[in-house]
PDB file of N, CA and C in Angstrom:
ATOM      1  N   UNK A   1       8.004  -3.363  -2.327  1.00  0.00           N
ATOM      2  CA  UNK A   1       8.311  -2.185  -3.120  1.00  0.00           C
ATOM      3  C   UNK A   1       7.729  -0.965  -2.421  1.00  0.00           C
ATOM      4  N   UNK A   2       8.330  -0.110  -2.363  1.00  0.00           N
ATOM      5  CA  UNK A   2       8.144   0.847  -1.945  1.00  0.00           C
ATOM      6  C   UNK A   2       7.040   2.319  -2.454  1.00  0.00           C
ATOM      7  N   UNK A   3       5.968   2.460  -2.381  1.00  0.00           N
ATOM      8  CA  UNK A   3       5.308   3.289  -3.303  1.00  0.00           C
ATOM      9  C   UNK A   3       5.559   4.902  -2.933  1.00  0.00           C
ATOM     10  N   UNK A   4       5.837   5.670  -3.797  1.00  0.00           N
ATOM     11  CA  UNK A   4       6.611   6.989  -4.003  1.00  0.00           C
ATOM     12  C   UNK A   4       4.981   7.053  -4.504  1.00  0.00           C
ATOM     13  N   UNK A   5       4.466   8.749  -3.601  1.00  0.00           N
ATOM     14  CA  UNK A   5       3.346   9.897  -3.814  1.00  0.00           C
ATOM     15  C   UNK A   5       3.839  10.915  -4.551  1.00  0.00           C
ATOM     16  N   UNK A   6       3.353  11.333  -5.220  1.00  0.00           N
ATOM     17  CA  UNK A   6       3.552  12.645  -5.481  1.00  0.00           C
ATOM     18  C   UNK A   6       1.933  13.708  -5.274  1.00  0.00           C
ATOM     19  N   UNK A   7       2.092  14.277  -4.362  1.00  0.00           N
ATOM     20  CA  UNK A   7       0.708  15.168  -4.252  1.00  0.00           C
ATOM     21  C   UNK A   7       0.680  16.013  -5.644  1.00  0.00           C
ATOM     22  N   UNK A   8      -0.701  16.735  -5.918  1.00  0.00           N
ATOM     23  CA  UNK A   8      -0.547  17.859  -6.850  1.00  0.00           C
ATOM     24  C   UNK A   8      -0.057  19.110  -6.147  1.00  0.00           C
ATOM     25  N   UNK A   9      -0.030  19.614  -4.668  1.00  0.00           N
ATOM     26  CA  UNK A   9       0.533  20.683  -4.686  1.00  0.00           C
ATOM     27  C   UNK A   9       2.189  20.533  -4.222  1.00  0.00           C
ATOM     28  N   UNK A  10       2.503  19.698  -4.514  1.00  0.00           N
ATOM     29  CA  UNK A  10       3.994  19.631  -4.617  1.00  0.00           C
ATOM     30  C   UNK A  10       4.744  20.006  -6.102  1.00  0.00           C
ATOM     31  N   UNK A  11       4.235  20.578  -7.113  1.00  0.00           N
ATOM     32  CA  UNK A  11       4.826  21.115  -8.342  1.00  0.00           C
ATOM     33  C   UNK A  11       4.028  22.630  -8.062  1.00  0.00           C
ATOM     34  N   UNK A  12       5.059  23.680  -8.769  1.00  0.00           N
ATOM     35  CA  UNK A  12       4.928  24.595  -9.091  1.00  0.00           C
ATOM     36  C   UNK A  12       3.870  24.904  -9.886  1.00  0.00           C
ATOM     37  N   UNK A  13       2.997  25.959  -9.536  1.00  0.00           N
ATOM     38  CA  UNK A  13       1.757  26.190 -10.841  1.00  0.00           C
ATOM     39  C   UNK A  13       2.051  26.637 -12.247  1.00  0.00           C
ATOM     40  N   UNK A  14       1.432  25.850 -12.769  1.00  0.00           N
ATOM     41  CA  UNK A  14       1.956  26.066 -14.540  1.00  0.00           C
ATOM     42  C   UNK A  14       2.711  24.987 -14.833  1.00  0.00           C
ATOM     43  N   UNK A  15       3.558  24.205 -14.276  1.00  0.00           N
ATOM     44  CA  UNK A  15       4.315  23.211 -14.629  1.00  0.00           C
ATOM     45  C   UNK A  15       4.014  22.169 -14.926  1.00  0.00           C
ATOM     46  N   UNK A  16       4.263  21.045 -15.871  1.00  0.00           N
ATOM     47  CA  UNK A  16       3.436  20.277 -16.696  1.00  0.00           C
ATOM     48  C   UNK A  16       4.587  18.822 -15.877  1.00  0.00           C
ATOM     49  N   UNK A  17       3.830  18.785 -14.741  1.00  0.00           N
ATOM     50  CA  UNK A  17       4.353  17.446 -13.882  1.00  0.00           C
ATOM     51  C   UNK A  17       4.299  16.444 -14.529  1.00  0.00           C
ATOM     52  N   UNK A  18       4.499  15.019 -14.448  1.00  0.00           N
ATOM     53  CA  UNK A  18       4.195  13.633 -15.039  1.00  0.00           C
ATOM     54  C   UNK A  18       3.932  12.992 -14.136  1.00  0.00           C
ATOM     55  N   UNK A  19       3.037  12.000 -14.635  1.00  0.00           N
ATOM     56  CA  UNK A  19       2.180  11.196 -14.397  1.00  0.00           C
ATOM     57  C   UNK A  19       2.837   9.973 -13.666  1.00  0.00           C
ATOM     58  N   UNK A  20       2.753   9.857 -12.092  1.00  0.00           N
ATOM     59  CA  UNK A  20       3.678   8.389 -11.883  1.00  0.00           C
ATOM     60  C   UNK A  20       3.566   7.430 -11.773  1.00  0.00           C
ATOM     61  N   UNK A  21       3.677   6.222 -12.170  1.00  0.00           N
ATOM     62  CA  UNK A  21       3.888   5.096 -12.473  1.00  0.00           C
ATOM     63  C   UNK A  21       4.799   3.994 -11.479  1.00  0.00           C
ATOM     64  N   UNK A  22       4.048   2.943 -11.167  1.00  0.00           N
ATOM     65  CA  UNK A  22       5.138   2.252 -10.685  1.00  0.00           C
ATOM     66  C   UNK A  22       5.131   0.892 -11.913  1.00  0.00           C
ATOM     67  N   UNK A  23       6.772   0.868 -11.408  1.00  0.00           N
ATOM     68  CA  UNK A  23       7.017  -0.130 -12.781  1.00  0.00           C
ATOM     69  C   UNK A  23       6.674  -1.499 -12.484  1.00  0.00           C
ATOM     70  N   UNK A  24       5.688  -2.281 -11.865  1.00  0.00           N
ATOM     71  CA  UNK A  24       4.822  -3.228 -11.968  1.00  0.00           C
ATOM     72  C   UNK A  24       2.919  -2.936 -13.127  1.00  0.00           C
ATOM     73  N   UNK A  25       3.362  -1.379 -13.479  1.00  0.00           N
ATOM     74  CA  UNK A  25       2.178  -0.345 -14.299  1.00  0.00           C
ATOM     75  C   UNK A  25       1.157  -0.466 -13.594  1.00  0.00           C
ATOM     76  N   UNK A  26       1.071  -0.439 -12.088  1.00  0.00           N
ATOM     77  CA  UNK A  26       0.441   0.570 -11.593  1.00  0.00           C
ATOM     78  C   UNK A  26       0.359   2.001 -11.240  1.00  0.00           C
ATOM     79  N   UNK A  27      -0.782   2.794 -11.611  1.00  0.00           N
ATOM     80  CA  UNK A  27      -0.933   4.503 -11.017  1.00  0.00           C
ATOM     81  C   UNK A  27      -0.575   4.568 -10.271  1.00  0.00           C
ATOM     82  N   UNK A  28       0.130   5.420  -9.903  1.00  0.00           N
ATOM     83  CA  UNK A  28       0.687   5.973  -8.268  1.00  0.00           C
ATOM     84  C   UNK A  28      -0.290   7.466  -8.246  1.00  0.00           C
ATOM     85  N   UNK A  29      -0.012   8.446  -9.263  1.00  0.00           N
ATOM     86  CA  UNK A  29      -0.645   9.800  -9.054  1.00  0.00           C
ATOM     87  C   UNK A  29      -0.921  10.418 -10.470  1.00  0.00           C
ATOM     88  N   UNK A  30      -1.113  11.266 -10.744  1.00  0.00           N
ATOM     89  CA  UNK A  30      -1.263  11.989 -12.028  1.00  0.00           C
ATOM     90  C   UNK A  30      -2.290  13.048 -11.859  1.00  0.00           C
ATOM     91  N   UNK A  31      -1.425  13.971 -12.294  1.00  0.00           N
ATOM     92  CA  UNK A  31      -1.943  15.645 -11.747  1.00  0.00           C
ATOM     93  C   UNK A  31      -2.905  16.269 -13.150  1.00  0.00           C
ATOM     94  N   UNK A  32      -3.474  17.267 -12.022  1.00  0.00           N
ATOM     95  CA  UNK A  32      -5.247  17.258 -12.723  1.00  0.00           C
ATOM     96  C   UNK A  32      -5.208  17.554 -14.239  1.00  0.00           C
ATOM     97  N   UNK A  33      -4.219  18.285 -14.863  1.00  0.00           N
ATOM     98  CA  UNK A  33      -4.048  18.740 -16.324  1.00  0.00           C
ATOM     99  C   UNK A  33      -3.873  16.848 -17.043  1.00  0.00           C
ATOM    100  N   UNK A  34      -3.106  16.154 -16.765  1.00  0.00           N
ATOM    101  CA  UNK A  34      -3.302  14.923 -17.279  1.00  0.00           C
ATOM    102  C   UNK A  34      -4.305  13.868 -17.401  1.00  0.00           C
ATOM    103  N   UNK A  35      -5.156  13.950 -15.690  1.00  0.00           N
ATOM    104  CA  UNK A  35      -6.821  13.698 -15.613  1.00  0.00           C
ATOM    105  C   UNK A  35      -7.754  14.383 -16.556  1.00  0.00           C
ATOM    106  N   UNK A  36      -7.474  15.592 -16.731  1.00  0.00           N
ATOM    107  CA  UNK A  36      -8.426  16.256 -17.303  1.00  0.00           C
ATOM    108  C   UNK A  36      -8.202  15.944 -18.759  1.00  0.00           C
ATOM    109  N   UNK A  37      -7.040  15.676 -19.528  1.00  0.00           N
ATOM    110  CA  UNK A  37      -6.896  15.426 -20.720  1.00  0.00           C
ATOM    111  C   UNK A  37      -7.483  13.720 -21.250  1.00  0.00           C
ATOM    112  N   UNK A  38      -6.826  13.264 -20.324  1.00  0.00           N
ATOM    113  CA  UNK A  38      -7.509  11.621 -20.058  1.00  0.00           C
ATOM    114  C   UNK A  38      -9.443  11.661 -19.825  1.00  0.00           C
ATOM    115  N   UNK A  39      -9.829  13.128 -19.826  1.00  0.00           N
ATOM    116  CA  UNK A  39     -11.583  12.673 -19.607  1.00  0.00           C
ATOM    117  C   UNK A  39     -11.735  12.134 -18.395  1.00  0.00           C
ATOM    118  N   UNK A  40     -10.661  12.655 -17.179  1.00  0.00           N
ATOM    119  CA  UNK A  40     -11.658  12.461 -16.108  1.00  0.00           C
ATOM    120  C   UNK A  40     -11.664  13.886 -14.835  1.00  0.00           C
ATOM    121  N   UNK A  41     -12.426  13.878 -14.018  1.00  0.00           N
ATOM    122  CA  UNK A  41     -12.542  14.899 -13.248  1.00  0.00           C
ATOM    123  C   UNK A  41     -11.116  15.518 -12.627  1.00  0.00           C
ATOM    124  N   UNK A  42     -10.639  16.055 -11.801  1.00  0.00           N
ATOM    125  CA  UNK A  42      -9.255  16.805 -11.586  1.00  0.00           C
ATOM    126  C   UNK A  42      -9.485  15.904 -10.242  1.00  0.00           C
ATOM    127  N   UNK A  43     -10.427  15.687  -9.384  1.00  0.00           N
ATOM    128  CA  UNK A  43     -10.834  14.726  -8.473  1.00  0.00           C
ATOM    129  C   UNK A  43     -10.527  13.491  -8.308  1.00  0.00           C
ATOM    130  N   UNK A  44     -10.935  13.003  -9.288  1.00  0.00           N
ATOM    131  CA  UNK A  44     -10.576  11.489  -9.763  1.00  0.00           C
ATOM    132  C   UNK A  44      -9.309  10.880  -8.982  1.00  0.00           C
ATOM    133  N   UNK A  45      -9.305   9.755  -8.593  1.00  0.00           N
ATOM    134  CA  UNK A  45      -8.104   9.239  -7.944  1.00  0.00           C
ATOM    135  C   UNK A  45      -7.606   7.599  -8.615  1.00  0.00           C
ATOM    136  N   UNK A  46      -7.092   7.503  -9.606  1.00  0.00           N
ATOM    137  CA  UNK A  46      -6.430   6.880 -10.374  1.00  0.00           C
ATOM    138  C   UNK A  46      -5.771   5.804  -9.536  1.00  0.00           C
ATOM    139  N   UNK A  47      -5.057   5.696  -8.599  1.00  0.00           N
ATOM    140  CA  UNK A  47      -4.139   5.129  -7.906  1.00  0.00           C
ATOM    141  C   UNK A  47      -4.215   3.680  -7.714  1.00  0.00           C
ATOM    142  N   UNK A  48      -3.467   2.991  -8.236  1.00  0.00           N
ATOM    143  CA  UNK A  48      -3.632   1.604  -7.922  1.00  0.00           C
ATOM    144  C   UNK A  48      -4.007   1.071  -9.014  1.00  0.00           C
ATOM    145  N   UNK A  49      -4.570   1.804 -10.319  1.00  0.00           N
ATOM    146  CA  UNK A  49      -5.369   1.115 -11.526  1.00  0.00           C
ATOM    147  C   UNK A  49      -4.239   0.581 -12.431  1.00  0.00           C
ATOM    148  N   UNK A  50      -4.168  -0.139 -13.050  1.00  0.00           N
ATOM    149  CA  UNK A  50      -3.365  -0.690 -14.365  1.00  0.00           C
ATOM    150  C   UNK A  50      -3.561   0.657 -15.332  1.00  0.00           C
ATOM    151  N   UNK A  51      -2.287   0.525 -15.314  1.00  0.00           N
ATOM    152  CA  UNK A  51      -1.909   1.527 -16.428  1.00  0.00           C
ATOM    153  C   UNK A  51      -2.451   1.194 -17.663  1.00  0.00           C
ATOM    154  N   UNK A  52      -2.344  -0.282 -18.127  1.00  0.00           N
ATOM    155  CA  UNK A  52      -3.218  -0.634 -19.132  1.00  0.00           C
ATOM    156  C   UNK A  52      -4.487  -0.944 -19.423  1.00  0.00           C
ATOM    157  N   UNK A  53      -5.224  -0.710 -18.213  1.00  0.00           N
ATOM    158  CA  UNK A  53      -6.341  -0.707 -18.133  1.00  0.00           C
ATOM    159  C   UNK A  53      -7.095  -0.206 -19.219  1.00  0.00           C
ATOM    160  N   UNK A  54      -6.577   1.585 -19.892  1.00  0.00           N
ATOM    161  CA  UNK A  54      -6.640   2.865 -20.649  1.00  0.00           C
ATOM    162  C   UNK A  54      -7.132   1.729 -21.703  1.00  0.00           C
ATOM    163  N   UNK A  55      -6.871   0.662 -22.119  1.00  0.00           N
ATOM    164  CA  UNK A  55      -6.474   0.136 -23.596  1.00  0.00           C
ATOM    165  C   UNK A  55      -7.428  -0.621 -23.583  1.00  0.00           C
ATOM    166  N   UNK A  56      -8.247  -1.095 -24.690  1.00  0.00           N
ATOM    167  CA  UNK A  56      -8.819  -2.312 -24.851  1.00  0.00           C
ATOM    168  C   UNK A  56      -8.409  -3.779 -24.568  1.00  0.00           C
ATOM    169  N   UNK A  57      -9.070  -4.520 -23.911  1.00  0.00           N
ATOM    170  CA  UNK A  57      -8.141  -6.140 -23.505  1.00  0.00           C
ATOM    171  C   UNK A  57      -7.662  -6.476 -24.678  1.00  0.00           C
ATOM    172  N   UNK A  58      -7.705  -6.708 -25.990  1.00  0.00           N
ATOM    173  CA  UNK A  58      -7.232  -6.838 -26.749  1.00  0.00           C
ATOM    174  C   UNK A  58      -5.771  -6.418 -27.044  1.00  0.00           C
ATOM    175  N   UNK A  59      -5.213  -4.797 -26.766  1.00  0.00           N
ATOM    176  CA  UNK A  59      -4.754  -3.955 -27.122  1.00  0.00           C
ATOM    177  C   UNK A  59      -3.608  -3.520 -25.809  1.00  0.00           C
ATOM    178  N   UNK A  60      -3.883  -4.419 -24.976  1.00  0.00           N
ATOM    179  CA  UNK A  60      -3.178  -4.269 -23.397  1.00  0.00           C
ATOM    180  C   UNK A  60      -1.585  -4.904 -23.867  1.00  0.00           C
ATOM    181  N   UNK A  61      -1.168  -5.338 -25.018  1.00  0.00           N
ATOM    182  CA  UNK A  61       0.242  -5.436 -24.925  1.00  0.00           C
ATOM    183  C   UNK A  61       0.870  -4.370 -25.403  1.00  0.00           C
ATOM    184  N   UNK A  62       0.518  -3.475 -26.042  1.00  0.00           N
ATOM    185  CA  UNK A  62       1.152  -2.740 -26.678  1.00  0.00           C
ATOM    186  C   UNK A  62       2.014  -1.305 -25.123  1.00  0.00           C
ATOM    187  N   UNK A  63       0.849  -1.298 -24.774  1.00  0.00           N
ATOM    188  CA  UNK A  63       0.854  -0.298 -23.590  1.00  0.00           C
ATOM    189  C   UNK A  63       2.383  -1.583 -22.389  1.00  0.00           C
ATOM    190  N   UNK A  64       1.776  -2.409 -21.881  1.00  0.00           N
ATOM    191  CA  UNK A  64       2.813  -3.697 -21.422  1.00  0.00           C
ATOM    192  C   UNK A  64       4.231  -3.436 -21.601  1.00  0.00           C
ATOM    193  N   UNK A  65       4.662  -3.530 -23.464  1.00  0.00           N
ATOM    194  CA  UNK A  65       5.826  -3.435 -23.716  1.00  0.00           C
ATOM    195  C   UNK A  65       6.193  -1.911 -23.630  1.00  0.00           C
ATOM    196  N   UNK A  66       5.310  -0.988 -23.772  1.00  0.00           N
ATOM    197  CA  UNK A  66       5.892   0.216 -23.558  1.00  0.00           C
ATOM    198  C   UNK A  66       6.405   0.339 -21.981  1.00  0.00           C
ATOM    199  N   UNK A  67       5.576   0.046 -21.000  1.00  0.00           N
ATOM    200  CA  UNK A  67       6.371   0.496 -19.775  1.00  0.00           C
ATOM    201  C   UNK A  67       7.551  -0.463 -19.565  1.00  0.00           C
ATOM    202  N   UNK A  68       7.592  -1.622 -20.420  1.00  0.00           N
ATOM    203  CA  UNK A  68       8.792  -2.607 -20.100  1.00  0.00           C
ATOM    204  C   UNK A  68      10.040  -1.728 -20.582  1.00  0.00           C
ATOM    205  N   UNK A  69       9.710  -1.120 -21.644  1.00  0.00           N
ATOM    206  CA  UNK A  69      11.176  -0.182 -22.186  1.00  0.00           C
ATOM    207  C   UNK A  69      11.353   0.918 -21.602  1.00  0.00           C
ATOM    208  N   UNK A  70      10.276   1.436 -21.550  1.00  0.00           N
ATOM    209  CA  UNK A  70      10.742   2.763 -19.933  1.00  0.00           C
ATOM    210  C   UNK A  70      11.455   2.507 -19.157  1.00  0.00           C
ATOM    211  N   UNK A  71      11.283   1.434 -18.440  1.00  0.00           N
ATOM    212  CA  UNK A  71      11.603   0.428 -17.259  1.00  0.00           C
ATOM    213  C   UNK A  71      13.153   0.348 -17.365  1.00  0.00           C
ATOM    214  N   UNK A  72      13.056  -0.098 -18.468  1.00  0.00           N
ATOM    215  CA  UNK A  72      14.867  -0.203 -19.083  1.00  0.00           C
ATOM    216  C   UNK A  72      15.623   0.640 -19.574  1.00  0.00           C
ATOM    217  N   UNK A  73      14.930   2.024 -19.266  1.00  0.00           N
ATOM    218  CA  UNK A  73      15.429   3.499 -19.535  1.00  0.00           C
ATOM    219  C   UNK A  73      15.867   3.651 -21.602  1.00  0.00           C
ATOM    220  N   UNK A  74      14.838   3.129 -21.973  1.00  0.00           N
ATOM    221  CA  UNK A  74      14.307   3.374 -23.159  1.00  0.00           C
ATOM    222  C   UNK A  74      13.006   4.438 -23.938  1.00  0.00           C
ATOM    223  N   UNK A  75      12.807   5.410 -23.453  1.00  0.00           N
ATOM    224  CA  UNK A  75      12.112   6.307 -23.642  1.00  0.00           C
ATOM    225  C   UNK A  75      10.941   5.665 -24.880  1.00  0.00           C
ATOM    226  N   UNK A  76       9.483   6.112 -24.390  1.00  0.00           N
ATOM    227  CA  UNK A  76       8.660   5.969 -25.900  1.00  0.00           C
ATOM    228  C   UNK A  76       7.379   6.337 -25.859  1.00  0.00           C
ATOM    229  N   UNK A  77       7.181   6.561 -26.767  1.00  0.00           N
ATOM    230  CA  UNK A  77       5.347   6.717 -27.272  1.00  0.00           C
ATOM    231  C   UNK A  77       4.585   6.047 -27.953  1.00  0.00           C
ATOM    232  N   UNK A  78       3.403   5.942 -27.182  1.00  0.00           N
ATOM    233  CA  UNK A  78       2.528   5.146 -27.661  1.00  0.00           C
ATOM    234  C   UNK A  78       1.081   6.655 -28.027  1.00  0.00           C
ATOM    235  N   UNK A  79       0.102   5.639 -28.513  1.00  0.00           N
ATOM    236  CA  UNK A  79      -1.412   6.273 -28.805  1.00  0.00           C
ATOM    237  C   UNK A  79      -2.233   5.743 -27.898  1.00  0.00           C
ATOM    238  N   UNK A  80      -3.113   6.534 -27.206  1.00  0.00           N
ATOM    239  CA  UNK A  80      -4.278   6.600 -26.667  1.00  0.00           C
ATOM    240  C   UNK A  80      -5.606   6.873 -27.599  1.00  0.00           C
ATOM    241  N   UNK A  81      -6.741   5.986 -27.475  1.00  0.00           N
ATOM    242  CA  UNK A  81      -7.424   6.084 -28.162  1.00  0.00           C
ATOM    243  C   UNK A  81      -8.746   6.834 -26.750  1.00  0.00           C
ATOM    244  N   UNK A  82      -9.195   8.063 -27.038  1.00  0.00           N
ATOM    245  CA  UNK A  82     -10.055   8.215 -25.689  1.00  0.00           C
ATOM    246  C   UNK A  82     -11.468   8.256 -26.245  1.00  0.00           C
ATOM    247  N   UNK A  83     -11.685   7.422 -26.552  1.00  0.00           N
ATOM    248  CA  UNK A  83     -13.165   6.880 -27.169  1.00  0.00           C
ATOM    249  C   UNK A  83     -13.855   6.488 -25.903  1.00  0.00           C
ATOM    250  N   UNK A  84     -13.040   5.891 -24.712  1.00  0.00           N
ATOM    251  CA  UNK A  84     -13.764   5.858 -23.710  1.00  0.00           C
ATOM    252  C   UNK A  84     -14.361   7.061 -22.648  1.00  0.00           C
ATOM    253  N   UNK A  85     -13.912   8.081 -22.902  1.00  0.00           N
ATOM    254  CA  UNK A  85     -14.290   9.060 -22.185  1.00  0.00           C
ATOM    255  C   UNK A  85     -15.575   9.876 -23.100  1.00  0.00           C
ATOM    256  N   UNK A  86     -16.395  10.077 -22.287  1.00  0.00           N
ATOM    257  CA  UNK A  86     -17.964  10.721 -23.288  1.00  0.00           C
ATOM    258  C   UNK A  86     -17.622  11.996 -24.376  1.00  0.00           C
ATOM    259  N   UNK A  87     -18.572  11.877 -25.098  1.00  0.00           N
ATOM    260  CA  UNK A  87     -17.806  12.725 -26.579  1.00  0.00           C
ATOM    261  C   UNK A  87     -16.776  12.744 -26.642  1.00  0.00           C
ATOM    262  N   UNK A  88     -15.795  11.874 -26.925  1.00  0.00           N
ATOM    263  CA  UNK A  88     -14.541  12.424 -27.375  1.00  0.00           C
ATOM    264  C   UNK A  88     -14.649  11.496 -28.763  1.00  0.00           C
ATOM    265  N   UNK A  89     -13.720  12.085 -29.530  1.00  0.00           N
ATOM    266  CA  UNK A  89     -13.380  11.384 -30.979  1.00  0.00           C
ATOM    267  C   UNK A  89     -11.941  11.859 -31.081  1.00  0.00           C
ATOM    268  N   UNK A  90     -11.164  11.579 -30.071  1.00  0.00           N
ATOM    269  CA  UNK A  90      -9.747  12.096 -30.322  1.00  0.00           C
ATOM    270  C   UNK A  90      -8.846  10.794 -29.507  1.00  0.00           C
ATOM    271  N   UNK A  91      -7.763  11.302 -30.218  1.00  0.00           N
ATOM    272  CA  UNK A  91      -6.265  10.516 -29.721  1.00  0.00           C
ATOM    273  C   UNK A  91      -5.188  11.050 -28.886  1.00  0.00           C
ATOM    274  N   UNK A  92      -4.813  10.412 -28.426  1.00  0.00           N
ATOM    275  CA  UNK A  92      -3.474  11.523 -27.676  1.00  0.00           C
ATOM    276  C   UNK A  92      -2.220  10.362 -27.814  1.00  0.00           C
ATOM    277  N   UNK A  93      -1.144  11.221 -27.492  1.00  0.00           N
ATOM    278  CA  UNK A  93       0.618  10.500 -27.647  1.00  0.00           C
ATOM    279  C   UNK A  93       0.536  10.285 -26.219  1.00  0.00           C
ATOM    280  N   UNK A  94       0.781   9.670 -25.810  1.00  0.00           N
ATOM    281  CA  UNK A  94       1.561   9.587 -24.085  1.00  0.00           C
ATOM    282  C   UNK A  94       3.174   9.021 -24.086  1.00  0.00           C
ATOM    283  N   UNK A  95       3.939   9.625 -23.380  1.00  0.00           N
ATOM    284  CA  UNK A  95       5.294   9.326 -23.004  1.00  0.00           C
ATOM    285  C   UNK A  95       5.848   8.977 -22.190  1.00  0.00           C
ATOM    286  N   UNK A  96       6.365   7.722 -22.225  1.00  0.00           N
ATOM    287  CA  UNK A  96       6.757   6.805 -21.437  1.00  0.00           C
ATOM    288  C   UNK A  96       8.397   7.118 -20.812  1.00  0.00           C
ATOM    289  N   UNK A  97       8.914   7.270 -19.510  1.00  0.00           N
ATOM    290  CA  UNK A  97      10.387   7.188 -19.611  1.00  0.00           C
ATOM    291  C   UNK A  97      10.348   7.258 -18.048  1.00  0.00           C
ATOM    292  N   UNK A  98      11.330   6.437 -18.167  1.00  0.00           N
ATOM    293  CA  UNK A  98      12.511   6.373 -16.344  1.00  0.00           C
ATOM    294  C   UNK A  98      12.347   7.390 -16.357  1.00  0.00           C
ATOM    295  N   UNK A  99      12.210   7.304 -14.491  1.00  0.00           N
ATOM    296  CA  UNK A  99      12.688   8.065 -13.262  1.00  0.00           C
ATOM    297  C   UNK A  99      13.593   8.353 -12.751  1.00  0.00           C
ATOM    298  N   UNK A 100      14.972   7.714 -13.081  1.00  0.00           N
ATOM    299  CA  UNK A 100      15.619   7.485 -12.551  1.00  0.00           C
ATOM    300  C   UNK A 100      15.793   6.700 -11.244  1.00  0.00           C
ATOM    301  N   UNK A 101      14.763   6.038 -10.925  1.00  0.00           N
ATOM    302  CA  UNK A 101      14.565   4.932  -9.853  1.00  0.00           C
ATOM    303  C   UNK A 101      13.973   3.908 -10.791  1.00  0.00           C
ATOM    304  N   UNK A 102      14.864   2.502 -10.651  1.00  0.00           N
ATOM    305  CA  UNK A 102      13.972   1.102 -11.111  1.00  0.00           C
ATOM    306  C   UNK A 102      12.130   1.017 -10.566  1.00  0.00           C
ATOM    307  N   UNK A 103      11.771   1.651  -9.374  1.00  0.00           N
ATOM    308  CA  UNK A 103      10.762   1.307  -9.608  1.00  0.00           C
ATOM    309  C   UNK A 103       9.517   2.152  -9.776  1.00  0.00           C
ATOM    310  N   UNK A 104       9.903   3.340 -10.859  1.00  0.00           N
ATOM    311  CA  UNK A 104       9.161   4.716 -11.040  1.00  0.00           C
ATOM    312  C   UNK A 104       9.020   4.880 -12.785  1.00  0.00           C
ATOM    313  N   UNK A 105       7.922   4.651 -13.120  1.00  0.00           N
ATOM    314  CA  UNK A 105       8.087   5.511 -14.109  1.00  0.00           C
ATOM    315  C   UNK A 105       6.892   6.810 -14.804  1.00  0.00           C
ATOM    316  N   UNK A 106       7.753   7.490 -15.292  1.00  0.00           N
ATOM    317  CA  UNK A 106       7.323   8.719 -15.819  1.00  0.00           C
ATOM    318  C   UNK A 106       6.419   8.850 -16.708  1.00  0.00           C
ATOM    319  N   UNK A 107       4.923   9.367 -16.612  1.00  0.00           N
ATOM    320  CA  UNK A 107       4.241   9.852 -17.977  1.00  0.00           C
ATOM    321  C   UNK A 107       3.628  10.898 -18.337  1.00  0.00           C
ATOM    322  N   UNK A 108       3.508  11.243 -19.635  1.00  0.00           N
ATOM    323  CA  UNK A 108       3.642  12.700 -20.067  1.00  0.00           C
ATOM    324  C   UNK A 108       2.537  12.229 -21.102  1.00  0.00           C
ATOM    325  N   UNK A 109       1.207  13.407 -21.267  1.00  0.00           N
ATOM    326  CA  UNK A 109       0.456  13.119 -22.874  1.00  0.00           C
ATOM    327  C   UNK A 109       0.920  14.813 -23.135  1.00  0.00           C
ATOM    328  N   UNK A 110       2.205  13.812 -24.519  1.00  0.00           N
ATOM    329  CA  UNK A 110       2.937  14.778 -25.426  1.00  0.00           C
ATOM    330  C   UNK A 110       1.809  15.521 -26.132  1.00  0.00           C
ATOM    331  N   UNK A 111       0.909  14.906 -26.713  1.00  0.00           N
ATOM    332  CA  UNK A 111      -0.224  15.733 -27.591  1.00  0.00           C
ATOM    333  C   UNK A 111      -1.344  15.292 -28.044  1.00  0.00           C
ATOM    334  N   UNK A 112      -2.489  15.623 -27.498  1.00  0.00           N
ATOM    335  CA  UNK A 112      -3.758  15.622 -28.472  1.00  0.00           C
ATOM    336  C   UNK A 112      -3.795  15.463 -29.937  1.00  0.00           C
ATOM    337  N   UNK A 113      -4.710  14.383 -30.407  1.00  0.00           N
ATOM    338  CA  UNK A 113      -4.338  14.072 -31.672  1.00  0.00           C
ATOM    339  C   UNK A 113      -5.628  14.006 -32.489  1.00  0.00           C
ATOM    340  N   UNK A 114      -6.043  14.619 -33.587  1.00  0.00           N
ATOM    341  CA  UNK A 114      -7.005  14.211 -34.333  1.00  0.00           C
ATOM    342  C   UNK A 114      -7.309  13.136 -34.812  1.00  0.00           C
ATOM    343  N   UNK A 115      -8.115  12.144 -35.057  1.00  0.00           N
ATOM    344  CA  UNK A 115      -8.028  10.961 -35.510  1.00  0.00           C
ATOM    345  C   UNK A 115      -7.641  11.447 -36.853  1.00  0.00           C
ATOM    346  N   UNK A 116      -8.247  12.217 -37.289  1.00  0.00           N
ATOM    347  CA  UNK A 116      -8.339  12.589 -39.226  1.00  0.00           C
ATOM    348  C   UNK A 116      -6.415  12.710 -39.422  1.00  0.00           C
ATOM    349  N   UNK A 117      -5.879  13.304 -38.369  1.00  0.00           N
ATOM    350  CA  UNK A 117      -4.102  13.404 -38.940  1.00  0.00           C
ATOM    351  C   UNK A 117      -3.198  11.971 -38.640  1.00  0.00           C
ATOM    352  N   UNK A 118      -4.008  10.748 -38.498  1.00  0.00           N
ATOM    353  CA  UNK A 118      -3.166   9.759 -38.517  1.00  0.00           C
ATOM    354  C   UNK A 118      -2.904   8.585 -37.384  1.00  0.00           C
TER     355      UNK A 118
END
């Protein structure tokens, strides 16, 4: 398989890039506004980690079947719980969807979430 980079200065400034994925759910890249929301440095180099890693072992299918339906150009969202990153007490949406290449997929955190709204 072929692994597709995406640098961060290959998007325009201001533009809210996504996060890439290869569809075996390994990191390929993810640009610093998505690191930084995820609780980690803009530095940080993600690459190669299980996408489901994010999740508790317990909790690693849910994330699983989501990139399986991306995969199959089924768009979706799941919850992030970022309890693992220091002080946080918050949630976020992340969005799952084709690349338009079988072996790419796309992610987006649609929104920061209060635990208290649900």
């Amino acid at each position: 398989m072929r692994r597709t980079m995406m640098t961060r200065d290959a998007r325009p400034e201001g533009s809210e890039a996504p996060a890439v994925i290869c569809a075996d759910g390994r990191m390929v890249a993810l640009p610093q506004d998505i690191l930084g929301t995820l609780g980690f440095a803009p530095d940080d180099d993600l690459s190669g980690l299980p996408f489901a890693s994010f999740w508790p072992l317990a909790e690693r299918e849910v994330p699983a079947r989501a990139l399986e339906r991306a995969r199959v150009g089924k768009p979706c969202q799941i919850d992030l719980d970022l309890a693992y990153a220091a002080d946080r007490d918050q949630r976020c949406r992340i969005e799952l969807s084709a690349s338009g290449r079988d072996d790419v997929i796309h992610m987006k955190v649609v929104a920061p979430r209060d635990p208290a709204s649900g």
